[in-house]
N, C-alpha and C. Protein backbone atom coordinates (compact mmCIF):
# COMPACT_ATOMS: atom_id res chain seq x y z
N UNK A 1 62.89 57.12 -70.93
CA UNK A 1 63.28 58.45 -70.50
C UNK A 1 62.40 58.83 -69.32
N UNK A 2 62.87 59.01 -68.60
CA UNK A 2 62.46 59.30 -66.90
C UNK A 2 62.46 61.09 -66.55
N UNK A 3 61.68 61.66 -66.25
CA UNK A 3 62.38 62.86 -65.86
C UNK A 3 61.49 63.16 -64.34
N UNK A 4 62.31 64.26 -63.65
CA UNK A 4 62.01 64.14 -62.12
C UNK A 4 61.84 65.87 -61.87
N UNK A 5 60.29 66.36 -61.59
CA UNK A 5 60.23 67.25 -61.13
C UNK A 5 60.26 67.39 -59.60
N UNK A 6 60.59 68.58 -58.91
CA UNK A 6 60.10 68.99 -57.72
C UNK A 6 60.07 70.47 -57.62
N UNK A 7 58.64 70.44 -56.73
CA UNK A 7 58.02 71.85 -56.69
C UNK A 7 58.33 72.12 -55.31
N UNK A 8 58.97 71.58 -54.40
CA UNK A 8 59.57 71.66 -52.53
C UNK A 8 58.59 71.28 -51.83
N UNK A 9 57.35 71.14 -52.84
CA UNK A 9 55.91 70.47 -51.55
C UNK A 9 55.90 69.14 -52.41
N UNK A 10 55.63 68.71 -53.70
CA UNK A 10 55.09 67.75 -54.47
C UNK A 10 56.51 67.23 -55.15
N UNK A 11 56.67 65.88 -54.91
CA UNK A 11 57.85 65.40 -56.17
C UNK A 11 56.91 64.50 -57.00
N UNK A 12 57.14 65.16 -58.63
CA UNK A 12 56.29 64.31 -59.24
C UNK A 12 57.51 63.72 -60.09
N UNK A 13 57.57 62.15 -61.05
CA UNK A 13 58.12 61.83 -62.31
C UNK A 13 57.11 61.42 -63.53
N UNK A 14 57.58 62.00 -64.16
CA UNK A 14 56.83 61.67 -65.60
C UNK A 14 57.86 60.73 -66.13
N UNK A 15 57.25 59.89 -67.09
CA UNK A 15 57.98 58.65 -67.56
C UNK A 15 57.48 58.63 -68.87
N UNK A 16 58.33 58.93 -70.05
CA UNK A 16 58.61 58.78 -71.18
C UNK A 16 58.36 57.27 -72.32
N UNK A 17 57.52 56.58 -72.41
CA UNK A 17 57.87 55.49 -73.27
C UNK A 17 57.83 56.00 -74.60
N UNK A 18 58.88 54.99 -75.20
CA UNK A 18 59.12 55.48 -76.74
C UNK A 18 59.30 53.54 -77.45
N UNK A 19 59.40 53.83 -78.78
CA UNK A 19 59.95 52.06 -79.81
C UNK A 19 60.63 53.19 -80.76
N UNK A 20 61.50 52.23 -81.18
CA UNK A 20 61.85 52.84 -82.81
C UNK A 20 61.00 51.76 -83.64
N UNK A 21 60.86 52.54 -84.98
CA UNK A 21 60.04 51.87 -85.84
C UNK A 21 60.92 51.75 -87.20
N UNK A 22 61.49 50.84 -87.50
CA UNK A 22 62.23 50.74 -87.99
C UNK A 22 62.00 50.84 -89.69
N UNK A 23 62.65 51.49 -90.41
CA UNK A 23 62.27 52.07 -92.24
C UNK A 23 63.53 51.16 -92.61
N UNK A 24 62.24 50.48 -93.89
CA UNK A 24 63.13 49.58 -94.22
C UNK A 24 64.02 50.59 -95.47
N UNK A 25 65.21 49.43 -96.14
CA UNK A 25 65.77 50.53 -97.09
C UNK A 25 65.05 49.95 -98.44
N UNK A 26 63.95 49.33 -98.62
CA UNK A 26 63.43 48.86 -99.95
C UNK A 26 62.38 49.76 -100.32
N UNK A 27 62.07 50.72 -100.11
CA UNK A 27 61.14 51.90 -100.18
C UNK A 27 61.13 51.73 -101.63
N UNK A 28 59.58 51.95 -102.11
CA UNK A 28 59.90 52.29 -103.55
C UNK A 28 59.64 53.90 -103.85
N UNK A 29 60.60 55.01 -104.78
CA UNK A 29 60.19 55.98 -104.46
C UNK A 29 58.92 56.71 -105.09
N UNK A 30 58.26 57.73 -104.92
CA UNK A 30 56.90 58.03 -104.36
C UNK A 30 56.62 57.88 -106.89
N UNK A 31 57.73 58.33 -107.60
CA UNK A 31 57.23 58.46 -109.05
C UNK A 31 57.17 56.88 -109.31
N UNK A 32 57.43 55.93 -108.86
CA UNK A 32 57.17 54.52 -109.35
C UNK A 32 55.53 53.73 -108.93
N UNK A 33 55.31 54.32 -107.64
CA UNK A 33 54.23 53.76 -107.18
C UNK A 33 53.30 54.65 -106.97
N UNK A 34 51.60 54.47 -106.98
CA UNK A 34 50.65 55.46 -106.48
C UNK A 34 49.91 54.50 -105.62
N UNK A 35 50.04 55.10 -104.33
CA UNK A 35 49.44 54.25 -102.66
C UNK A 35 48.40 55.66 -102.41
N UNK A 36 47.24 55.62 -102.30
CA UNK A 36 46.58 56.44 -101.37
C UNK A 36 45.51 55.66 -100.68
N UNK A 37 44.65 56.76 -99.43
CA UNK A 37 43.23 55.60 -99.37
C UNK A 37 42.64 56.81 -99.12
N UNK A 38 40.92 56.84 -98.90
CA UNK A 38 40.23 57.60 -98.98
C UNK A 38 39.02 56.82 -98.40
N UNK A 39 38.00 57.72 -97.37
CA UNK A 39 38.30 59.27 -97.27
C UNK A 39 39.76 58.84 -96.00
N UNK A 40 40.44 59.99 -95.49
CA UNK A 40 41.16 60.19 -94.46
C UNK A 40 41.07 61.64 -94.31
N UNK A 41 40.92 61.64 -92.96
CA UNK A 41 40.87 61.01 -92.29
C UNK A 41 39.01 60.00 -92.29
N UNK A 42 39.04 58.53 -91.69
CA UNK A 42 37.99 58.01 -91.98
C UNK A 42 37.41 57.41 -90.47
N UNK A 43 36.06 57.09 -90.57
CA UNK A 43 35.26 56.73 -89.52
C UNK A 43 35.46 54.97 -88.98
N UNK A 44 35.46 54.60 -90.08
CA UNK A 44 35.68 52.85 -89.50
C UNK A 44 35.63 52.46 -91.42
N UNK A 45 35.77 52.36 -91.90
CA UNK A 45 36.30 52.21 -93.11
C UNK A 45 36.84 53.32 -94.26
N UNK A 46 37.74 52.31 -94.85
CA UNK A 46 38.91 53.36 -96.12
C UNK A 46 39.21 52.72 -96.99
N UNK A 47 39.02 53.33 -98.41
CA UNK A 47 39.58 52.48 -99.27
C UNK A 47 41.13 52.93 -99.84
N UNK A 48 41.76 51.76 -99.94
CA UNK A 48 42.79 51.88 -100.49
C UNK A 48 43.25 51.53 -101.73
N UNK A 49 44.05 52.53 -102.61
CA UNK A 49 44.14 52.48 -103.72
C UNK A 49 45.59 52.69 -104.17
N UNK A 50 46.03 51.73 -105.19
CA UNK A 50 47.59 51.29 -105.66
C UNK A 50 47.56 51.18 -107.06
N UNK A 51 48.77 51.57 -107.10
CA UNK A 51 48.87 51.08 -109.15
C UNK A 51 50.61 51.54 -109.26
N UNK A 52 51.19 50.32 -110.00
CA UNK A 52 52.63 50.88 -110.19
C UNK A 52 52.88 51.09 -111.83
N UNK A 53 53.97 51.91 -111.67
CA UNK A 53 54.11 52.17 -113.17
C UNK A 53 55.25 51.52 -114.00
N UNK A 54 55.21 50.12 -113.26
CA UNK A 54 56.69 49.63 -113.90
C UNK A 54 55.46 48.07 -113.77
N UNK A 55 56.17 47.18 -114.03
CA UNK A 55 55.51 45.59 -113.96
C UNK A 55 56.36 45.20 -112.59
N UNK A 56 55.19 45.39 -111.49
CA UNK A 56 55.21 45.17 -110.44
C UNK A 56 54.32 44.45 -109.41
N UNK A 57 53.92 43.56 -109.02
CA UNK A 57 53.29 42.85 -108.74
C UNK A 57 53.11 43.07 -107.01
N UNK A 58 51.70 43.47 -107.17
CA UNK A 58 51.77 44.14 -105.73
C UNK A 58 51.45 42.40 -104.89
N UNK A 59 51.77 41.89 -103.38
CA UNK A 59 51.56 40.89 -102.85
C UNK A 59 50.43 41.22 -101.66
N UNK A 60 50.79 42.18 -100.44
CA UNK A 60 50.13 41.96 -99.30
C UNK A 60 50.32 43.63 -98.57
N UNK A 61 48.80 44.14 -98.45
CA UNK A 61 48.92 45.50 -97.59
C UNK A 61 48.99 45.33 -95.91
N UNK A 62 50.13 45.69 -95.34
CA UNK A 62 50.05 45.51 -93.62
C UNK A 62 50.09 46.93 -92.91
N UNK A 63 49.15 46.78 -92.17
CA UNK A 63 49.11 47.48 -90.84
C UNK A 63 49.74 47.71 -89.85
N UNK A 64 50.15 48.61 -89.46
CA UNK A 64 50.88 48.94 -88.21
C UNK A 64 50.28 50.21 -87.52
N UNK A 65 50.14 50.27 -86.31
CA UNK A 65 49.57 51.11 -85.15
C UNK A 65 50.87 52.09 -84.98
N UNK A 66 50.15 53.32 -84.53
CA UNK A 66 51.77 54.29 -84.21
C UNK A 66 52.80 53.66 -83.52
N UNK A 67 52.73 52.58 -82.54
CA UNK A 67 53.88 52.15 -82.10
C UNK A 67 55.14 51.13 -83.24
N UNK A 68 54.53 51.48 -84.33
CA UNK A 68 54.97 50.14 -84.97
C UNK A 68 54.56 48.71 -85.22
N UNK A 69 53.59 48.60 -84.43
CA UNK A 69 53.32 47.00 -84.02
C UNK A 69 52.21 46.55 -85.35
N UNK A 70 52.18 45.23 -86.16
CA UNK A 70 51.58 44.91 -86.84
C UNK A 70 50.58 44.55 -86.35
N UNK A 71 48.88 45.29 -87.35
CA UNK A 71 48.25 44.71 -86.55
C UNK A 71 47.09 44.30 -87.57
N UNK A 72 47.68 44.08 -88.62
CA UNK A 72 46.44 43.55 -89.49
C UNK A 72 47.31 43.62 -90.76
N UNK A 73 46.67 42.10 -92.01
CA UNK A 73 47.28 42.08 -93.31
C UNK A 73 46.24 41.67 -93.76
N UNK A 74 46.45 42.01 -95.31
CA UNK A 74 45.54 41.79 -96.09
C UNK A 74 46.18 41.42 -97.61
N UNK A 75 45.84 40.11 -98.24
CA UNK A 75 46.73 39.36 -99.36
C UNK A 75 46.30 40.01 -101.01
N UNK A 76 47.08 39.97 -101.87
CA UNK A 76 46.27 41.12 -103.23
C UNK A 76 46.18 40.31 -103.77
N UNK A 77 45.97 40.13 -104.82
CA UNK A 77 45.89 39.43 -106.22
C UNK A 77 46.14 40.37 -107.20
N UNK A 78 46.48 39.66 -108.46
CA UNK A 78 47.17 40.52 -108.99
C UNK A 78 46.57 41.63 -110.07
N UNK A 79 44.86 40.81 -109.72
CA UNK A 79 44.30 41.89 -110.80
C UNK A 79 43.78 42.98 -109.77
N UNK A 80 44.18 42.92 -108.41
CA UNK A 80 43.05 44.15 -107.36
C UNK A 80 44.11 45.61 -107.89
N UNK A 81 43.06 46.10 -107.87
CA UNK A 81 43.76 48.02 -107.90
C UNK A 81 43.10 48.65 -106.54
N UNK A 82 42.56 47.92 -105.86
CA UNK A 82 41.85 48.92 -104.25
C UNK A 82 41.33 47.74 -103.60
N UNK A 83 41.60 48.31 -102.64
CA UNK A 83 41.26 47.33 -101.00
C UNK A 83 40.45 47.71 -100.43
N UNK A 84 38.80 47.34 -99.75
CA UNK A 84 38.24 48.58 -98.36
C UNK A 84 39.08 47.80 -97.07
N UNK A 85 39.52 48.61 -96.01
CA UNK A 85 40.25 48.51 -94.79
C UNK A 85 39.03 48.48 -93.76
N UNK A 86 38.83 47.96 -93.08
CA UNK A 86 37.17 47.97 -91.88
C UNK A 86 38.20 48.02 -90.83
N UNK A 87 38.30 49.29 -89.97
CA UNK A 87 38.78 49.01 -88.99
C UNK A 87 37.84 49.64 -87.70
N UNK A 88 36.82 48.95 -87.69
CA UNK A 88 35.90 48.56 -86.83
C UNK A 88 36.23 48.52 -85.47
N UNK A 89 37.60 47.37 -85.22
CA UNK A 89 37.67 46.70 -84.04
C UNK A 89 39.15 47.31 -83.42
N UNK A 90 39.66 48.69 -84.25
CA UNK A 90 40.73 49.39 -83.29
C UNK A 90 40.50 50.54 -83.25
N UNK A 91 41.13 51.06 -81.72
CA UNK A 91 40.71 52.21 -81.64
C UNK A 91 41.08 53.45 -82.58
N UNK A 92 40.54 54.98 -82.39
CA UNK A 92 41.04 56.58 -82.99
C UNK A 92 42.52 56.10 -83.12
N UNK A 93 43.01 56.59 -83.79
CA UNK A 93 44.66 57.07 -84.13
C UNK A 93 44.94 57.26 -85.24
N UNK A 94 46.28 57.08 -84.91
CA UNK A 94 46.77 57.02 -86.27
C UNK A 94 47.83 55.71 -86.77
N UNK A 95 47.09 55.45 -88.27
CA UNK A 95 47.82 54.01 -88.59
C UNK A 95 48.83 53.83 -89.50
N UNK A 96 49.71 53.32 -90.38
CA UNK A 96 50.45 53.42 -91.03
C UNK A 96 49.74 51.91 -92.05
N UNK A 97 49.95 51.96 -93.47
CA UNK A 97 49.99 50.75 -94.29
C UNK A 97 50.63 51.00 -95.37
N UNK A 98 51.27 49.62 -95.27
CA UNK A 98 52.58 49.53 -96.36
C UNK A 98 52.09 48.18 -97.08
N UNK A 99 52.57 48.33 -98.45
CA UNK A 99 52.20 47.82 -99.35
C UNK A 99 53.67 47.29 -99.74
N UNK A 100 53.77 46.02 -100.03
CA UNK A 100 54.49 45.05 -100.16
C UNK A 100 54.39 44.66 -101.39
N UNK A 101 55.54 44.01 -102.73
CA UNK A 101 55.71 43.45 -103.43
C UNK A 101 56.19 42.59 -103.52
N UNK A 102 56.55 41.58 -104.91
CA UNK A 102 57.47 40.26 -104.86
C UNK A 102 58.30 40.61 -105.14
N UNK A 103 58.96 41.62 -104.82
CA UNK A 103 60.61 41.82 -105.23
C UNK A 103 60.80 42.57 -104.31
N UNK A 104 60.07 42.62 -103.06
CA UNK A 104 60.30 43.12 -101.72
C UNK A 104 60.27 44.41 -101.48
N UNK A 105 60.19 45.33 -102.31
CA UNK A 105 60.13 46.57 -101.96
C UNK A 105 58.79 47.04 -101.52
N UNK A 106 58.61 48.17 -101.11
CA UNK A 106 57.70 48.67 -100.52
C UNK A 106 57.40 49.88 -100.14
N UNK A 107 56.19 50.40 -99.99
CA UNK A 107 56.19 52.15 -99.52
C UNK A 107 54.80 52.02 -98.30
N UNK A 108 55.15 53.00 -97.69
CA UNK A 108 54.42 52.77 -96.76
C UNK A 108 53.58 54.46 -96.33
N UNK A 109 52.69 54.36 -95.93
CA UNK A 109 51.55 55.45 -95.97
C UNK A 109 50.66 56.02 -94.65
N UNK A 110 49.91 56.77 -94.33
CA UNK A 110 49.97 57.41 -92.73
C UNK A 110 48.52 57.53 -93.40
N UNK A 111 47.36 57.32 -91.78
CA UNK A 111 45.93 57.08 -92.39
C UNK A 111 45.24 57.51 -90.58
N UNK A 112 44.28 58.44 -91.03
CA UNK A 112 43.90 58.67 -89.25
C UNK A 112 42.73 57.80 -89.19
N UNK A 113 42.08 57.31 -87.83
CA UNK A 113 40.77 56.68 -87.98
C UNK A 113 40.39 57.38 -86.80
N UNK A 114 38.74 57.83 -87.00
CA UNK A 114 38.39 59.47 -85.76
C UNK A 114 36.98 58.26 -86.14
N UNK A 115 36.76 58.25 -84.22
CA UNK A 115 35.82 57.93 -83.94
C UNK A 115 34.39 59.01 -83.74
């Protein structure tokens, strides 16, 4: 998205980038699963914490940056109930992590990191 000002002395354009981020439809909904992490917003580490209420076998927590883009995973086992996240080596924002199972579903969660 492009847009084109002019003031009759200055022509400026501002230029818009955007992604879609695409939601999958395997969401599990929010009374089956408990995803949080803490603290958030956090400094360079967070722990994250899961537990489902059905026999569900959690597999792998992934990362994604506001654009969508994956940028870090991490594998469970089946006895973990919490993860710490070190995100040391990316910058302030805001991140998203979704938590993955073996029957593919998944929910996914919004986490700030303030330098």
């Amino acid at each position: 998205l492009q847009i084109w000002t002019d003031d009759w002395e200055n022509e400026h354009r501002t230029e818009f980038v955007y992604e879609n981020v695409r939601i999958e439809d395997n969401e599990i909904y929010a009374e089956n699963i408990s995803l949080s992490n803490f603290p958030n917003p956090f400094h360079t580490t967070t722990t994250i914490s899961f537990s489902c209420h059905r026999n569900t076998e959690f597999t792998e927590i992934l990362f994604y940056n506001i654009k969508g883009q994956k940028i870090d995973e991490i594998e469970i086992s089946d006895q973990q109930t919490e993860i710490n996240w070190n995100a040391e080596r990316f910058p302030s924002g805001t991140y998203f992590y979704r938590m993955k199972t073996r029957n593919k579903f998944s929910q996914t969660k919004k986490m700030v990191l303030m330098r």
